[in-house]
N, C-alpha and C. Protein backbone atom coordinates (compact mmCIF):
# COMPACT_ATOMS: atom_id res chain seq x y z
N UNK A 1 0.85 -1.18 0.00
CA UNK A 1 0.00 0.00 0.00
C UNK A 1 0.90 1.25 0.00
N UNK A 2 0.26 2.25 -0.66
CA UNK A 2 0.79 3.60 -0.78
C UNK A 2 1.36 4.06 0.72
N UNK A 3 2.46 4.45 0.89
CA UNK A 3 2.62 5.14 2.49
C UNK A 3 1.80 6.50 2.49
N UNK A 4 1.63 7.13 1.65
CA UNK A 4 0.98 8.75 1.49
C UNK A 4 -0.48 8.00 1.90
N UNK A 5 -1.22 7.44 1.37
CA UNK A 5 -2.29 6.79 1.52
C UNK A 5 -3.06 6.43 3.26
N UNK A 6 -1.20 5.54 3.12
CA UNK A 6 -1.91 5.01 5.17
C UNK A 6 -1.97 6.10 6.12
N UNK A 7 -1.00 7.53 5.83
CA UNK A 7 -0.78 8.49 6.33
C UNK A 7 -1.97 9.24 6.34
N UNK A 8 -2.61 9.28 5.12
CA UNK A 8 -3.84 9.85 5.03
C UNK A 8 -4.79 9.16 5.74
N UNK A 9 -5.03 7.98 5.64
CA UNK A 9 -6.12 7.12 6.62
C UNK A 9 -5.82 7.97 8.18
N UNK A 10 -4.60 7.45 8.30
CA UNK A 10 -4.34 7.64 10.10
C UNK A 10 -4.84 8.91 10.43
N UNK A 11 -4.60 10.11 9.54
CA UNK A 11 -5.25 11.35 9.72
C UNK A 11 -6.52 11.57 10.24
N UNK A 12 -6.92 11.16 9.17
CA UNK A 12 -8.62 10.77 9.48
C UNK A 12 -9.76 10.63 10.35
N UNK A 13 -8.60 8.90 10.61
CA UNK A 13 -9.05 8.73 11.57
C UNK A 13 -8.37 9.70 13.12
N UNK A 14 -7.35 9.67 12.92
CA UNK A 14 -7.39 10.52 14.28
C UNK A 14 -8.49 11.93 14.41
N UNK A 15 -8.94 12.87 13.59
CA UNK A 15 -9.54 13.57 13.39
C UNK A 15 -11.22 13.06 13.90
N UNK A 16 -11.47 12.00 13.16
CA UNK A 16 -12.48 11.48 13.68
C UNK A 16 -12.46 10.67 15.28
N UNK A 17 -11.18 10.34 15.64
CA UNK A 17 -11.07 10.21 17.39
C UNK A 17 -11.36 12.00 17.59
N UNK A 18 -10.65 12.96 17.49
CA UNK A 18 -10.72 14.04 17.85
C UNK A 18 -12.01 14.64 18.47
N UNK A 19 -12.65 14.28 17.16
CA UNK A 19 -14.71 14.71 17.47
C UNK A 19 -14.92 13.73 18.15
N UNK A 20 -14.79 12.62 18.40
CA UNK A 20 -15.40 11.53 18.78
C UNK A 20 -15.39 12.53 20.56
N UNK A 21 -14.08 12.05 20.93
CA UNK A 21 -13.44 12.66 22.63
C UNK A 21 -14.17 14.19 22.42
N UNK A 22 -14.29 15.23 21.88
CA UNK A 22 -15.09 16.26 22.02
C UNK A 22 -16.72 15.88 22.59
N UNK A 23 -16.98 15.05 22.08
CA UNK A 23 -18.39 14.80 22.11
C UNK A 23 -18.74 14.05 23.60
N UNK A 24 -17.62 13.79 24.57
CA UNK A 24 -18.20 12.46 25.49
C UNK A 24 -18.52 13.56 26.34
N UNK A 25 -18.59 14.83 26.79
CA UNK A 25 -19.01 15.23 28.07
C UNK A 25 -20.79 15.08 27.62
N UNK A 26 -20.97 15.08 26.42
CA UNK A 26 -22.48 15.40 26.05
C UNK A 26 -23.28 13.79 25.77
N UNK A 27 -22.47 13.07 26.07
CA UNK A 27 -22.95 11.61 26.24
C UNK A 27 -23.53 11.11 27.60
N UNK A 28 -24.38 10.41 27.82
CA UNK A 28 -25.38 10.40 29.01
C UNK A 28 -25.66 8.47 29.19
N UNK A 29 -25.00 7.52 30.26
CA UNK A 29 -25.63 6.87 30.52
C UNK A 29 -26.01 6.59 32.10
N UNK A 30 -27.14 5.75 32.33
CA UNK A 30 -27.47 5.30 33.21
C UNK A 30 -27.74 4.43 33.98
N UNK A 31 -27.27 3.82 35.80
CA UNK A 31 -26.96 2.51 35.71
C UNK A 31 -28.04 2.80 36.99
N UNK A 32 -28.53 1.40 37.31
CA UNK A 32 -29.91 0.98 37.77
C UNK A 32 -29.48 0.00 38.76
N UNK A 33 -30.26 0.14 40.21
CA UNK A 33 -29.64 -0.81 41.34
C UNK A 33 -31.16 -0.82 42.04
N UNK A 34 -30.94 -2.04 42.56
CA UNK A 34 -32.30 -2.43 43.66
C UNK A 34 -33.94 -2.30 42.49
N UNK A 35 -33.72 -2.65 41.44
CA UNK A 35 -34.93 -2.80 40.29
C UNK A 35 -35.61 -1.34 40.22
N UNK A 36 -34.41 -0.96 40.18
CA UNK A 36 -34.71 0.85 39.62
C UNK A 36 -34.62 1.62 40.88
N UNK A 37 -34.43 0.70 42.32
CA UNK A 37 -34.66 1.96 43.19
C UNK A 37 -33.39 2.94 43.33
N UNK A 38 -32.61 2.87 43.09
CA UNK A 38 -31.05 3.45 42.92
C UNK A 38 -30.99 3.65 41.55
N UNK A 39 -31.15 5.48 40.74
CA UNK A 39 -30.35 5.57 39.70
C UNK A 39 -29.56 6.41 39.45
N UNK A 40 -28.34 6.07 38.62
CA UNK A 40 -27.41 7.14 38.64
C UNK A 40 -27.31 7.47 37.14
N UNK A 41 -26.83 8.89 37.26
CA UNK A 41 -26.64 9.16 35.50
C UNK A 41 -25.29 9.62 35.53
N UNK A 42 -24.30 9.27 34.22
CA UNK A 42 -22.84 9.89 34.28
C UNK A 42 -22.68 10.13 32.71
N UNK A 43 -21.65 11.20 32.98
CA UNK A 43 -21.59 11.42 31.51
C UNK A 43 -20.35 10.56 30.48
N UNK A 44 -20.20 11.13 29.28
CA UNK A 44 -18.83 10.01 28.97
C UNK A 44 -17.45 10.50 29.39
N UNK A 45 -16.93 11.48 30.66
CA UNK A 45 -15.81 11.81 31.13
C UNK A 45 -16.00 11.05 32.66
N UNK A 46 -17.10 9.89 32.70
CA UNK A 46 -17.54 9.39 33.82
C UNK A 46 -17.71 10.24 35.32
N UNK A 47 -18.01 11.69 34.93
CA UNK A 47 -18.97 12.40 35.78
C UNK A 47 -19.91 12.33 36.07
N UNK A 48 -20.31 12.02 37.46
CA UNK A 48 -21.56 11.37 37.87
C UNK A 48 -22.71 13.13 37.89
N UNK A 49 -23.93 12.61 37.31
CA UNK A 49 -24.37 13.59 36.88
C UNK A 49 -25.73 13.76 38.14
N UNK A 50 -26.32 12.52 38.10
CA UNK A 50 -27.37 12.46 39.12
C UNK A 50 -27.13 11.34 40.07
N UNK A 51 -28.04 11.51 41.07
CA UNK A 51 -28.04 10.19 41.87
C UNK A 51 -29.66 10.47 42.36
N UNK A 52 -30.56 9.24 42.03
CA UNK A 52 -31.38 9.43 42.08
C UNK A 52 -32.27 8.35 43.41
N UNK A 53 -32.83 8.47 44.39
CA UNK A 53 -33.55 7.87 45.52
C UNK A 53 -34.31 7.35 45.52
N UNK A 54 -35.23 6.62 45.59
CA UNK A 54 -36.31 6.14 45.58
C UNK A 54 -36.44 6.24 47.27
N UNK A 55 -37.38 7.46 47.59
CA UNK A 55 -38.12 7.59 48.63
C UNK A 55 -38.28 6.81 49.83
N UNK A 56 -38.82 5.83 49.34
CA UNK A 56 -38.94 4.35 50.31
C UNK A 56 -37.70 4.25 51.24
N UNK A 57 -36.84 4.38 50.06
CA UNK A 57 -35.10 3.61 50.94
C UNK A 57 -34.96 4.38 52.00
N UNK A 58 -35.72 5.52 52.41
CA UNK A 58 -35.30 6.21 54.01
C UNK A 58 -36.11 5.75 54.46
N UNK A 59 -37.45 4.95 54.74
CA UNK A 59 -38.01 4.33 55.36
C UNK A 59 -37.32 2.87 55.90
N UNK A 60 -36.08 2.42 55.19
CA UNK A 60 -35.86 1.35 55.85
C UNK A 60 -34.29 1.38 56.73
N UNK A 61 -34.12 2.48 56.97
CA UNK A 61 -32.91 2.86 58.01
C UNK A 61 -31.83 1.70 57.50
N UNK A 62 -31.34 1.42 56.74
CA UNK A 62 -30.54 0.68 56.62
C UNK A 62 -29.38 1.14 55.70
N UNK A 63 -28.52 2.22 56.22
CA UNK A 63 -27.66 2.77 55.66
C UNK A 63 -26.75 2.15 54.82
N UNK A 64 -26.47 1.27 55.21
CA UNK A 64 -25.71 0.12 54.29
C UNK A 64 -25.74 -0.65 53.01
N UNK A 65 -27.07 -0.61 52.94
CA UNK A 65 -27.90 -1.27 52.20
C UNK A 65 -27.74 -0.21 50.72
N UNK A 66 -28.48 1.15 50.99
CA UNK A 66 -28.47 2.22 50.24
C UNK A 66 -26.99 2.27 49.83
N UNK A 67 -26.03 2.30 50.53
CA UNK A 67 -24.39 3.14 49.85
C UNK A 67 -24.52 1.33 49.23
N UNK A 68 -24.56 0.02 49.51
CA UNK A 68 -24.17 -0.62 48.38
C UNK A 68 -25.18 -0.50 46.95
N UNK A 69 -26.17 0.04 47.22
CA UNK A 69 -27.32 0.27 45.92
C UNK A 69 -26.64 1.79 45.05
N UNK A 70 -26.59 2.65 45.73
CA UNK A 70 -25.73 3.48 45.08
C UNK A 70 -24.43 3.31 44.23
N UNK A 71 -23.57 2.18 45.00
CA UNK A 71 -21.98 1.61 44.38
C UNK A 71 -22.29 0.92 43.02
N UNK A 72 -23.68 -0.40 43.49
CA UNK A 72 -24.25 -1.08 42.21
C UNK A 72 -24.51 0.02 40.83
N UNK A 73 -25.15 0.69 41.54
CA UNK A 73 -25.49 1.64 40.11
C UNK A 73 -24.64 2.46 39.80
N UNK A 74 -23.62 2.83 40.46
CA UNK A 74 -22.73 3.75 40.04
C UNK A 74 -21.87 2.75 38.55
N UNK A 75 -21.67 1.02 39.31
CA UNK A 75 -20.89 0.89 38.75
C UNK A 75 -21.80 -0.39 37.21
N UNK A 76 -22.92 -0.28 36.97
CA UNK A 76 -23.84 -0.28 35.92
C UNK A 76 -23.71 0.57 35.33
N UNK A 77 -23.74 1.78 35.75
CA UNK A 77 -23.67 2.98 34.46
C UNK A 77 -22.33 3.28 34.04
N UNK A 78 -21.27 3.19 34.86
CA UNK A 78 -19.50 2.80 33.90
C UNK A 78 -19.55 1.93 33.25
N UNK A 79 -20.37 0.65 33.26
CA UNK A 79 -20.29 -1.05 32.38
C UNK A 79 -20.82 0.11 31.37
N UNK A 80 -22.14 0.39 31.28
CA UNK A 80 -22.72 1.02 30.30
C UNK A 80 -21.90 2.24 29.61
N UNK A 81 -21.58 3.04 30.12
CA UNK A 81 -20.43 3.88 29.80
C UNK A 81 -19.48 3.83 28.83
N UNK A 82 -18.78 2.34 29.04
CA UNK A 82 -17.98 1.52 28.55
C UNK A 82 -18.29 1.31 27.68
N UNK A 83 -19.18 0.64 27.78
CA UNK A 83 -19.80 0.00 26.20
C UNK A 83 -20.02 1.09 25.25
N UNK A 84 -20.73 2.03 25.37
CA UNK A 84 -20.87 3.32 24.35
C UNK A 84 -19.80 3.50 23.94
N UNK A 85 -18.89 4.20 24.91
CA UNK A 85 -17.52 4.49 24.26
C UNK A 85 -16.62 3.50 23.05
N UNK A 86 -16.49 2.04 23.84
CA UNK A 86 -16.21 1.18 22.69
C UNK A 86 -16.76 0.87 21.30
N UNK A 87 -17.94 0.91 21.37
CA UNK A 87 -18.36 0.95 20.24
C UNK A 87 -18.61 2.01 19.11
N UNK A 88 -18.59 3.12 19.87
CA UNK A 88 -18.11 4.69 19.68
C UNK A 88 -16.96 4.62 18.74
N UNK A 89 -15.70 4.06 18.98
CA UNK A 89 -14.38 4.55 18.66
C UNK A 89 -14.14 3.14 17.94
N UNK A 90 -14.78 1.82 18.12
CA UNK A 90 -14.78 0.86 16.86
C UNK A 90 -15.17 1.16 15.58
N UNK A 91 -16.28 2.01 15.84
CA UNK A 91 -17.06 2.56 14.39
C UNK A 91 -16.00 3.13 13.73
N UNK A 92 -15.34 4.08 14.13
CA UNK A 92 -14.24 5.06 13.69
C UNK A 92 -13.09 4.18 13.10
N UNK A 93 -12.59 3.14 14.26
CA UNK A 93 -11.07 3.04 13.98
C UNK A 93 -11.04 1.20 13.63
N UNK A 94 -12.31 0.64 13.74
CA UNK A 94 -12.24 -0.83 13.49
C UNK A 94 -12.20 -1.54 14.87
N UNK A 95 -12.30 -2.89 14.96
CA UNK A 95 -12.65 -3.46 15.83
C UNK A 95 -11.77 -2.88 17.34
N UNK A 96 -12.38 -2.64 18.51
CA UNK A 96 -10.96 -2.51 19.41
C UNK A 96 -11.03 -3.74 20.48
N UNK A 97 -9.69 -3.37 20.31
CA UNK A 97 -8.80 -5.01 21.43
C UNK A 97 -10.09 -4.71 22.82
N UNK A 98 -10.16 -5.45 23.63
CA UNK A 98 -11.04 -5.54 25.13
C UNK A 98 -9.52 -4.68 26.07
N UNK A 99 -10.48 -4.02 26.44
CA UNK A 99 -9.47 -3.24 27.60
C UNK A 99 -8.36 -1.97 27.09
N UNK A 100 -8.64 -1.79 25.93
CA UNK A 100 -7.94 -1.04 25.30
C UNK A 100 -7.84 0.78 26.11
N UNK A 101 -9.34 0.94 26.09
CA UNK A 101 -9.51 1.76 26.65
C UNK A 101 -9.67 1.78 28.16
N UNK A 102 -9.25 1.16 28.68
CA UNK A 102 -9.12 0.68 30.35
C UNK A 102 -9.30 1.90 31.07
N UNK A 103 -10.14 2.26 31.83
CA UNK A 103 -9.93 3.75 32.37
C UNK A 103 -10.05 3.66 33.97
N UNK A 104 -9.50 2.02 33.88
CA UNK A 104 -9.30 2.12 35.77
C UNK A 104 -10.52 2.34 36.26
N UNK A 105 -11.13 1.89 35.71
CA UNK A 105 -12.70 2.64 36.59
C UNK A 105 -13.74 1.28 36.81
């Protein structure tokens, strides 16, 4: 293959990573704990955006209970997170390796 050619691809695509990473603060998912009673929303810089209660859960004094329903959903909406993003930046750049984008999180 042409080297001017692959040079031009790589461009491209980096350009199209470029917009891609512009675009994640405006990306929105949401992860779900205790069959919806815990939800959280984060964006794609994994800024947690909401945290949402279900009422009830202060009726059952069980502080413990709630911070692990909160952790569950915090960490449903990074799985989900994840997934957007990967498939986000596969579209662009072709299949990506698992863990590529690892963000420790």
């Amino acid at each position: 293959m042409n080297p001017l050619e692959i040079m031009k691809n790589v461009k491209q695509i980096q350009e199209k990573l470029q917009e891609a990473q512009a675009k994640l603060p405006s990306l929105e998912a949401e992860g779900n704990a205790g069959a919806g009673m815990v939800k959280v929303v984060i964006d794609g810089t994994f800024l947690t955006k909401k945290v949402l209660i279900d009422p009830s859960l202060s009726e059952s004094n069980d502080l413990e209970f709630i911070q692990d329903l909160v952790l569950a959903a915090l960490r449903d909406a990074h799985g989900k997170m994840k997934e957007t993003i990967n498939q986000q930046m596969s579209s662009i750049a072709g299949p990506i390796p698992p863990n590529l984008f690892n963000l420790g999180l």
